[in-house]
Protein backbone atom coordinates (compact mmCIF):
# COMPACT_ATOMS: atom_id res chain seq x y z
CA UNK A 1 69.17 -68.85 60.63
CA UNK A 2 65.42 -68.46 60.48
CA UNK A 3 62.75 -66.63 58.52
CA UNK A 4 60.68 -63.80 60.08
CA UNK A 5 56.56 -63.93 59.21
CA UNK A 6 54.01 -61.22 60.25
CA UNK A 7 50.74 -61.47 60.43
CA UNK A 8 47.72 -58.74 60.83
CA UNK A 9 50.40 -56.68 62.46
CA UNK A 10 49.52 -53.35 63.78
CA UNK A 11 50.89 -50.23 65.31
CA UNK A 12 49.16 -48.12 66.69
CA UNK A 13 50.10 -44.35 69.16
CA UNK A 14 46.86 -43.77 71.05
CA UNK A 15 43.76 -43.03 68.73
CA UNK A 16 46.34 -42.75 65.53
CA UNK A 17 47.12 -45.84 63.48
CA UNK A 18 50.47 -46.37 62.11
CA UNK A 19 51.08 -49.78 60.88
CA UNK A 20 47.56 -51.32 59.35
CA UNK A 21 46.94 -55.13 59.39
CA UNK A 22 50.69 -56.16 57.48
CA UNK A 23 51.06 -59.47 56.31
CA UNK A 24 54.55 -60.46 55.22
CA UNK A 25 56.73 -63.91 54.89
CA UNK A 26 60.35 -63.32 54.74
CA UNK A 27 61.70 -66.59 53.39
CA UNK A 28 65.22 -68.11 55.45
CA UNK A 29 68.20 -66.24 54.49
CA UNK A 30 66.27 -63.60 52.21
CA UNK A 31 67.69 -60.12 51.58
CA UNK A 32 64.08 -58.42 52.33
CA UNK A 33 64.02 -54.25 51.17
CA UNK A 34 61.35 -52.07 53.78
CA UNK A 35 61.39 -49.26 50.79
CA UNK A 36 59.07 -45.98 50.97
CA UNK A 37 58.87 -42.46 51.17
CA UNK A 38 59.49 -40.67 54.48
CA UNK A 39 56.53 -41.85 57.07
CA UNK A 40 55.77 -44.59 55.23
CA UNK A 41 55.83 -46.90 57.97
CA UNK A 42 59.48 -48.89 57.20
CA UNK A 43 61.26 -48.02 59.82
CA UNK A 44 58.46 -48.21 62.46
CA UNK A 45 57.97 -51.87 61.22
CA UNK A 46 61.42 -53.00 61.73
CA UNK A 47 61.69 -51.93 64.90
CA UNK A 48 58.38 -53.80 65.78
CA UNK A 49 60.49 -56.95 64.21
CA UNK A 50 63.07 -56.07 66.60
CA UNK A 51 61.13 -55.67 69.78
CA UNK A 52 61.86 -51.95 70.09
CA UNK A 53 58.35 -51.06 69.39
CA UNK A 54 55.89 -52.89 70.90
CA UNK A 55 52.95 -54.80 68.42
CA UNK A 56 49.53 -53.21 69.34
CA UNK A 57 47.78 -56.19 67.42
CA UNK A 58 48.66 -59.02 65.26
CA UNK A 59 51.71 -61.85 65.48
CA UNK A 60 55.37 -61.59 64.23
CA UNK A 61 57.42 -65.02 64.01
CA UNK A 62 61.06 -65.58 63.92
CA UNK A 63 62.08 -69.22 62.68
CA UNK A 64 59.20 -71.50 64.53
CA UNK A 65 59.46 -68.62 67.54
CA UNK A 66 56.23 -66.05 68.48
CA UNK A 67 58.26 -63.55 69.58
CA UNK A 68 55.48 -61.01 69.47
CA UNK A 69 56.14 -60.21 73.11
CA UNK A 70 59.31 -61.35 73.76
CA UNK A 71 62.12 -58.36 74.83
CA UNK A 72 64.58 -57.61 72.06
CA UNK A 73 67.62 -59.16 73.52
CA UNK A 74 65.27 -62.74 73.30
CA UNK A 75 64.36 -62.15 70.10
CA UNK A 76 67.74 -63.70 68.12
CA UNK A 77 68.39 -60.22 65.65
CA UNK A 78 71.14 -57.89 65.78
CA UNK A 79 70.31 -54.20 64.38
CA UNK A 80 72.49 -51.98 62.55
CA UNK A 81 71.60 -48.10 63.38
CA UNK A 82 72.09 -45.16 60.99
CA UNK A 83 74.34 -43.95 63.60
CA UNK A 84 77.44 -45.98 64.30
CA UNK A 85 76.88 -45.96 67.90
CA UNK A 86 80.31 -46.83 68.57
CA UNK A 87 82.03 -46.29 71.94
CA UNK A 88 84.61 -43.73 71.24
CA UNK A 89 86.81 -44.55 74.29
CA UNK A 90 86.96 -48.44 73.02
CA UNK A 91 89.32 -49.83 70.22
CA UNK A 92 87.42 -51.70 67.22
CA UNK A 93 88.17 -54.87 68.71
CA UNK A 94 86.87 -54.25 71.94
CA UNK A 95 83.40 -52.40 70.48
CA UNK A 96 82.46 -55.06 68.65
CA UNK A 97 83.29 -57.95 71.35
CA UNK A 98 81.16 -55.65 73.81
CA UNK A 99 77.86 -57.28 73.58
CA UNK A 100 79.33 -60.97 74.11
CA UNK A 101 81.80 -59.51 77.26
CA UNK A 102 78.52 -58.20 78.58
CA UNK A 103 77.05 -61.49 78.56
CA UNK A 104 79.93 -63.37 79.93
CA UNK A 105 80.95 -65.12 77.03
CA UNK A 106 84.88 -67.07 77.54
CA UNK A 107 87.38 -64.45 76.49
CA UNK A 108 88.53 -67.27 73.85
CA UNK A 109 85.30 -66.97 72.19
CA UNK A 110 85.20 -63.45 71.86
CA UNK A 111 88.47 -63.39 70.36
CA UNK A 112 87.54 -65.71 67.78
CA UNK A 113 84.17 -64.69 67.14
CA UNK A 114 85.31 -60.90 66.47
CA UNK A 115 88.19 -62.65 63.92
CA UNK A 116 85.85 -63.92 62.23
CA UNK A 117 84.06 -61.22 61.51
CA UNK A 118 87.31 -58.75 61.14
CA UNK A 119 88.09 -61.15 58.44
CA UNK A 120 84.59 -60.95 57.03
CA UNK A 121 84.26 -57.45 56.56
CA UNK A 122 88.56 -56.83 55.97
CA UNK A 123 88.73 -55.18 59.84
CA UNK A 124 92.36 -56.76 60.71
CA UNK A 125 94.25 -53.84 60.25
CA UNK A 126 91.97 -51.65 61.90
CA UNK A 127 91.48 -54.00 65.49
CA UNK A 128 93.15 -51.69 67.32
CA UNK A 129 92.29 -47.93 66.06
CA UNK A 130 89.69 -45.81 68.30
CA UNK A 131 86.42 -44.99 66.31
CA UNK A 132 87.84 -41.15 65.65
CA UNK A 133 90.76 -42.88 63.34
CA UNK A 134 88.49 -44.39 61.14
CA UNK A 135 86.61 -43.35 58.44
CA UNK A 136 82.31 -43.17 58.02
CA UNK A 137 82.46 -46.89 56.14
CA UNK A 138 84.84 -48.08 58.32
CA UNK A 139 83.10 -47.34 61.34
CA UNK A 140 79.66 -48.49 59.66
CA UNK A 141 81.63 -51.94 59.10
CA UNK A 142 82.47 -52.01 62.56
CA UNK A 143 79.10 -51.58 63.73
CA UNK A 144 77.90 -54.71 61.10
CA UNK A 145 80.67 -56.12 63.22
CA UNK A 146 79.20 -56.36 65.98
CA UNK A 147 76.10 -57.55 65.00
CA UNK A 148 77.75 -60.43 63.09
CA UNK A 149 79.54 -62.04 66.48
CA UNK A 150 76.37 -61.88 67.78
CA UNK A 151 75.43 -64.89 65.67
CA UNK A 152 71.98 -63.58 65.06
CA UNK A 153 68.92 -65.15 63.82
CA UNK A 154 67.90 -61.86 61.65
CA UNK A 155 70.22 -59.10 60.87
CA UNK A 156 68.24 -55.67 61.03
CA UNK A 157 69.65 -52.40 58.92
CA UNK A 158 67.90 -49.16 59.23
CA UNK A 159 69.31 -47.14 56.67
CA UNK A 160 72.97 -47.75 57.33
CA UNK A 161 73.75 -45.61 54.69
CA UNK A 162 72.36 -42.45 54.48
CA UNK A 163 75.39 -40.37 56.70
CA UNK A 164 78.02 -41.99 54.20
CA UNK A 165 78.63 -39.56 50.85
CA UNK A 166 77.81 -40.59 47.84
CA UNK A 167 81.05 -42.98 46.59
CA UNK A 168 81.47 -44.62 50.16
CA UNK A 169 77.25 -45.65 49.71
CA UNK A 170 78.39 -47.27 47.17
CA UNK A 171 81.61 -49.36 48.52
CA UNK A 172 79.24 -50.40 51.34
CA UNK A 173 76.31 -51.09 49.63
CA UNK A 174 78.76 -53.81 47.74
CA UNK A 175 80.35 -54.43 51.10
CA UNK A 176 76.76 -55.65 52.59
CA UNK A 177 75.87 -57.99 49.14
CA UNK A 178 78.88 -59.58 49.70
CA UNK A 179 78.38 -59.90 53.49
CA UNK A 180 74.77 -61.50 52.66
CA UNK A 181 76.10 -63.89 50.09
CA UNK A 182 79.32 -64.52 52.34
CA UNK A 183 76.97 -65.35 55.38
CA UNK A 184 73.45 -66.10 54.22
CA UNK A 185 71.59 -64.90 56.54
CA UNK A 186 68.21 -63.40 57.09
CA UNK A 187 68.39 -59.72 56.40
CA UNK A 188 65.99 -56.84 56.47
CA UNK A 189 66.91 -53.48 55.71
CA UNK A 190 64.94 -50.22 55.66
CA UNK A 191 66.09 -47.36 53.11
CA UNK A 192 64.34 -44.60 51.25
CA UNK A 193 66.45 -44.98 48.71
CA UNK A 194 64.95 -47.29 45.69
CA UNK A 195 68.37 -47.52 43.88
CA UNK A 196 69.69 -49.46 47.10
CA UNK A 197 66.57 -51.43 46.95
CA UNK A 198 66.60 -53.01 43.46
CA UNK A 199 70.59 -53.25 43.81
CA UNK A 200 70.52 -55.23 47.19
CA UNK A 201 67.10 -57.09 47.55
CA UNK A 202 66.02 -60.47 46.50
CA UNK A 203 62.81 -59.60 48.13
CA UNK A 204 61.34 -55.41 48.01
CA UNK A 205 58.17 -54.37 50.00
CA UNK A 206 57.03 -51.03 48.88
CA UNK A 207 55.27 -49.53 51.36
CA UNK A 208 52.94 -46.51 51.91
CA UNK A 209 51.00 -44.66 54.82
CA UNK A 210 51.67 -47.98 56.68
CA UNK A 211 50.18 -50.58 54.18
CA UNK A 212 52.02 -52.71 51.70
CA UNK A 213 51.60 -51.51 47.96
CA UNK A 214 53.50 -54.34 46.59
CA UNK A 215 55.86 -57.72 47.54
CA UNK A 216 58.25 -58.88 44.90
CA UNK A 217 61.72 -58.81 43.18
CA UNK A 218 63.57 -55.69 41.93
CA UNK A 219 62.92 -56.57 38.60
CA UNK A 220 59.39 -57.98 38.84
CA UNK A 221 58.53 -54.71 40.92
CA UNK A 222 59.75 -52.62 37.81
CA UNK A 223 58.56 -54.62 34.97
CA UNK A 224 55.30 -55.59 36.65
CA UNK A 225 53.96 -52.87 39.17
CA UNK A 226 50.51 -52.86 40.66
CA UNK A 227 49.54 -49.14 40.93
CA UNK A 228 51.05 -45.85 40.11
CA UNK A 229 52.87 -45.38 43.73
CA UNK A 230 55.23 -48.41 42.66
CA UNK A 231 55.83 -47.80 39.23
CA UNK A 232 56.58 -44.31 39.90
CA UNK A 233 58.58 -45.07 43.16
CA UNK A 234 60.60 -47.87 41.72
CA UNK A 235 62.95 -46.60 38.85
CA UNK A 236 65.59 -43.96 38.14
CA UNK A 237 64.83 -41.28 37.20
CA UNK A 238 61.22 -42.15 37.42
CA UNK A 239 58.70 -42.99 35.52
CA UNK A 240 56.41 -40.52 33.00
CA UNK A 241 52.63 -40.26 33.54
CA UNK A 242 50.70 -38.74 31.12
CA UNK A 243 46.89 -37.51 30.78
CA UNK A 244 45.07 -40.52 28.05
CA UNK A 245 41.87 -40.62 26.89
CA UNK A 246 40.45 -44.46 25.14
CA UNK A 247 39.15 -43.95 21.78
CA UNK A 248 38.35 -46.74 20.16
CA UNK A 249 40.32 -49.23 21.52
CA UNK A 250 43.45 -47.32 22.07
CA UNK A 251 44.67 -44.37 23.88
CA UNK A 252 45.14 -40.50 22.79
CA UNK A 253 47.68 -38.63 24.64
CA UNK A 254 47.45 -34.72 24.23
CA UNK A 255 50.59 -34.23 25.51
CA UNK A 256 52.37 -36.15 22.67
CA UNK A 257 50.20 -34.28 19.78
CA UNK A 258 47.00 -36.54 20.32
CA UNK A 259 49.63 -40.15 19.54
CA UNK A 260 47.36 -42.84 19.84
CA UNK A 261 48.76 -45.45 21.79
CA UNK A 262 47.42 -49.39 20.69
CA UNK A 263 47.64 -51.73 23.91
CA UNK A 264 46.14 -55.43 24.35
CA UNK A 265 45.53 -54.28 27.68
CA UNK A 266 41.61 -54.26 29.33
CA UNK A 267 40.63 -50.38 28.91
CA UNK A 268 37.65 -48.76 30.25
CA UNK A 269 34.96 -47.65 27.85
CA UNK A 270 35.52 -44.78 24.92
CA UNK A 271 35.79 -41.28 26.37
CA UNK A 272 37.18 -42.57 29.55
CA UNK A 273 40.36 -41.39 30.99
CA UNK A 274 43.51 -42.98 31.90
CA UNK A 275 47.18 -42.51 32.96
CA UNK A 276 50.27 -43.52 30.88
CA UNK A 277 53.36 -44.61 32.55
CA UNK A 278 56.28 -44.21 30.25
CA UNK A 279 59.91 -44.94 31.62
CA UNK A 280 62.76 -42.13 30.30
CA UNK A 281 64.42 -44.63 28.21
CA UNK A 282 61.44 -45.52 25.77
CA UNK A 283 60.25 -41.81 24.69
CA UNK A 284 62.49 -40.64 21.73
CA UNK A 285 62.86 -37.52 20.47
CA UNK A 286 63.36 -35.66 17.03
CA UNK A 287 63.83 -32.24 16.04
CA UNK A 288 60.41 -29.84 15.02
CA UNK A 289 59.51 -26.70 14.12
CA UNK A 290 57.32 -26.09 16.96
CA UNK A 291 55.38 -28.49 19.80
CA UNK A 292 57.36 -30.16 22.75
CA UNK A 293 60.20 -28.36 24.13
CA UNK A 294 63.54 -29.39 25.93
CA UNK A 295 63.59 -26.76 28.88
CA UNK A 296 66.91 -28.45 30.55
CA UNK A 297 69.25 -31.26 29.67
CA UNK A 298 71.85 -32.49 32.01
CA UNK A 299 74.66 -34.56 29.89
CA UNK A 300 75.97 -37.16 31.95
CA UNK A 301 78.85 -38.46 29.07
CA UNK A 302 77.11 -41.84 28.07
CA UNK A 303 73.63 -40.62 28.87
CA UNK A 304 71.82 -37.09 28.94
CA UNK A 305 68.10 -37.02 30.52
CA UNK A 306 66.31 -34.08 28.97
CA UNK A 307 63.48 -32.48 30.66
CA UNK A 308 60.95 -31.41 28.40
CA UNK A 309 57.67 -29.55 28.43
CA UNK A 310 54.71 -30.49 26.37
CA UNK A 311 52.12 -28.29 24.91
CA UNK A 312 49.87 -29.14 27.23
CA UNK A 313 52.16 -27.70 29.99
CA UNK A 314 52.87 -31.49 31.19
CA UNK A 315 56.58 -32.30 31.85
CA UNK A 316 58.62 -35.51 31.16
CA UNK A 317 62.35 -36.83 31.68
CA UNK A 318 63.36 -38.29 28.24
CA UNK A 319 66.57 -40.48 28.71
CA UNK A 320 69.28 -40.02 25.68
CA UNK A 321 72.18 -42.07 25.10
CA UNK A 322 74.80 -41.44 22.51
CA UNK A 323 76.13 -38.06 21.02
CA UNK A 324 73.47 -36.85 19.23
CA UNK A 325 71.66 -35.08 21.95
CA UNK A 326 69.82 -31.79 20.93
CA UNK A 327 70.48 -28.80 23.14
CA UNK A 328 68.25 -26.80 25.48
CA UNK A 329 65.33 -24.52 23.85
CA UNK A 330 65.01 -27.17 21.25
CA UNK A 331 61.54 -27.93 19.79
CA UNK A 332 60.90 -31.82 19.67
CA UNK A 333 58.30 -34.07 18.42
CA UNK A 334 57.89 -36.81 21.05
CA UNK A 335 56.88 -40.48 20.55
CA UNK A 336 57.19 -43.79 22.11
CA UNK A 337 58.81 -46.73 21.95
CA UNK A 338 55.25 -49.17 20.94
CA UNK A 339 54.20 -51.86 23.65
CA UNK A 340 56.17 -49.98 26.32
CA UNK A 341 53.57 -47.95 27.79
CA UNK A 342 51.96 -48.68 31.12
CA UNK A 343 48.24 -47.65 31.42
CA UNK A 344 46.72 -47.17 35.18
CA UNK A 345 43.03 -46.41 36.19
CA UNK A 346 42.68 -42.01 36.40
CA UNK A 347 40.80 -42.62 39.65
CA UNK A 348 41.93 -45.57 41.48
CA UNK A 349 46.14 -45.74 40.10
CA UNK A 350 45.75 -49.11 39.33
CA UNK A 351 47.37 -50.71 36.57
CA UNK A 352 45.54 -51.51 33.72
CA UNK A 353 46.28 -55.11 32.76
């Protein structure tokens, strides 16, 4: 297996730049995360990585390999399509042996080769069903299949998941930790979804109009985040932000009836303003006569997340646990949990630190 590393990579169509200058080590037999909103850049990347989009400027490396210009099939990675791309008149067996019959492999091998993966990803009963008798995860586990008897440098995944519903995303999102741990392999994998991000990655690259925002963990990505773009993109439901103003060393929120907030954190000068990140779970509410309002709660058993508006018109999600949860309509007074408040620059988004 072998690490990928890019360097001053660029994409561009014509006159219009996609991809700007990315820098990025992915370490041997890393689970890297492209994550992003739609256009961000993730998918385009990892099909540069692949060789399916050709690298206007700028190097990527597989293992010790430039394979900056080398075609795809050279390039030692296997991809995994958000389509199945399964040939329906083929049995599972023979779809995911195709690629090595192709190449003239010894029947033998095949054989093996796709056993070992059947075993792998619990295919043995299946071997010799058509794609139409198998179900979405079961024909997304044949197509990892067939990447696996490849025997591929890098695996590739761009967003496997996203025509699976909701409780097979799940099944297969534990199916492809446990392939990754199982295997160890390299693997990158493009999603827009963050929950599959900080449930899969050791590694997560945010990224945004092309350009990386931010290159850690799941955890140091939520605990730590750079800007505004990651702290608000990493985290469910999301994170607050809240109009602050520095008076005197700390920070007055309007929104939570003028709280002052005390931080050790380097603020700007008195009279400046700033933003303050708050995640759901650290805001706590209590009944009031009048102020903040609960406009909608959704009750989830163990959890509610009540959406409130503040006199000042801004809205936050305020995470609940327990019983005791007030109902919609309800006035609130709304405070917050003390040293768990992010603060981030009101004109750049960067974090205040």
């Amino acid at each position: 297996m072998s690490g990928v590393n890019l360097s001053k990579a660029i994409k561009k169509y014509g006159d219009i730049q996609v991809i700007h200058g990315v820098d990025l080590n992915i370490r041997d037999g890393e689970f890297c995360v492209f994550v992003g909103p739609s256009g961000c850049g993730k998918s385009t990347l990892l099909r540069m990585i692949a060789g399916l989009e050709e690298t206007s400027d700028g190097k990527i490396e597989i293992g010790d390999r430039d394979v900056t210009s080398l075609d795809p099939a050279k390039r030692g990675v296997a991809m995994v399509f958000q389509t199945y791309a399964l040939y329906p008149h083929m049995t599972v067996e023979e779809n995911m042996g195709f690629g090595l019959k192709m190449n003239g492999h010894p029947k033998e091998e095949i054989r093996q080769k796709v056993a070992e993966a059947s075993r792998i990803l619990k295919l043995d009963d299946y071997l010799k069903r058509k794609p139409k008798a198998l179900s979405g995860g079961q024909r997304q586990r044949v197509a990892i299949g067939r990447a696996i008897v490849r025997g591929p440098e890098v695996f590739l995944f761009d967003e496997p998941l996203s025509n699976l519903d909701a409780e097979l995303r799940v099944d297969m999102r534990v199916e492809i930790a446990r392939l990754h741990k199982e295997i160890g392999a390299t693997m990158i994998y493009v999603t827009h979804d963050q929950v599959e991000a900080m449930t899969l990655a050791d590694k997560i690259v945010v990224l945004r109009a092309g350009r990386i925002e931010q290159v850690g963990s799941p955890m140091e990505l939520y605990s730590d985040p750079a800007n505004r773009f990651v702290a608000g993109f990493i985290g469910s439901p999301s994170m607050n932000f809240l109009e602050g103003t520095v008076q005197g060393g700390s920070v007055s929120v309007p929104a939570l009836d003028g709280a002052r907030l005390e931080t050790e954190v380097s603020l700007p000068a008195d009279g400046a303003r700033v933003l303050v990140g708050v995640r759901p779970q650290y805001l706590e509410l209590k009944p009031a006569a009048s102020g903040a309002r609960i406009d909608l709660s959704e009750q989830l058993g163990n959890v509610a997340y009540d959406y409130v508006v503040c006199p000042s018109g801004e809205r936050i999600i305020v995470e609940t646990k327990g019983e005791d949860v007030l109902p919609s309509g309800s006035f609130v007074d709304v405070s917050v949990t003390p040293g768990k408040a992010f603060f981030f620059d009101a004109e750049t988004e960067v974090r205040l630190k």
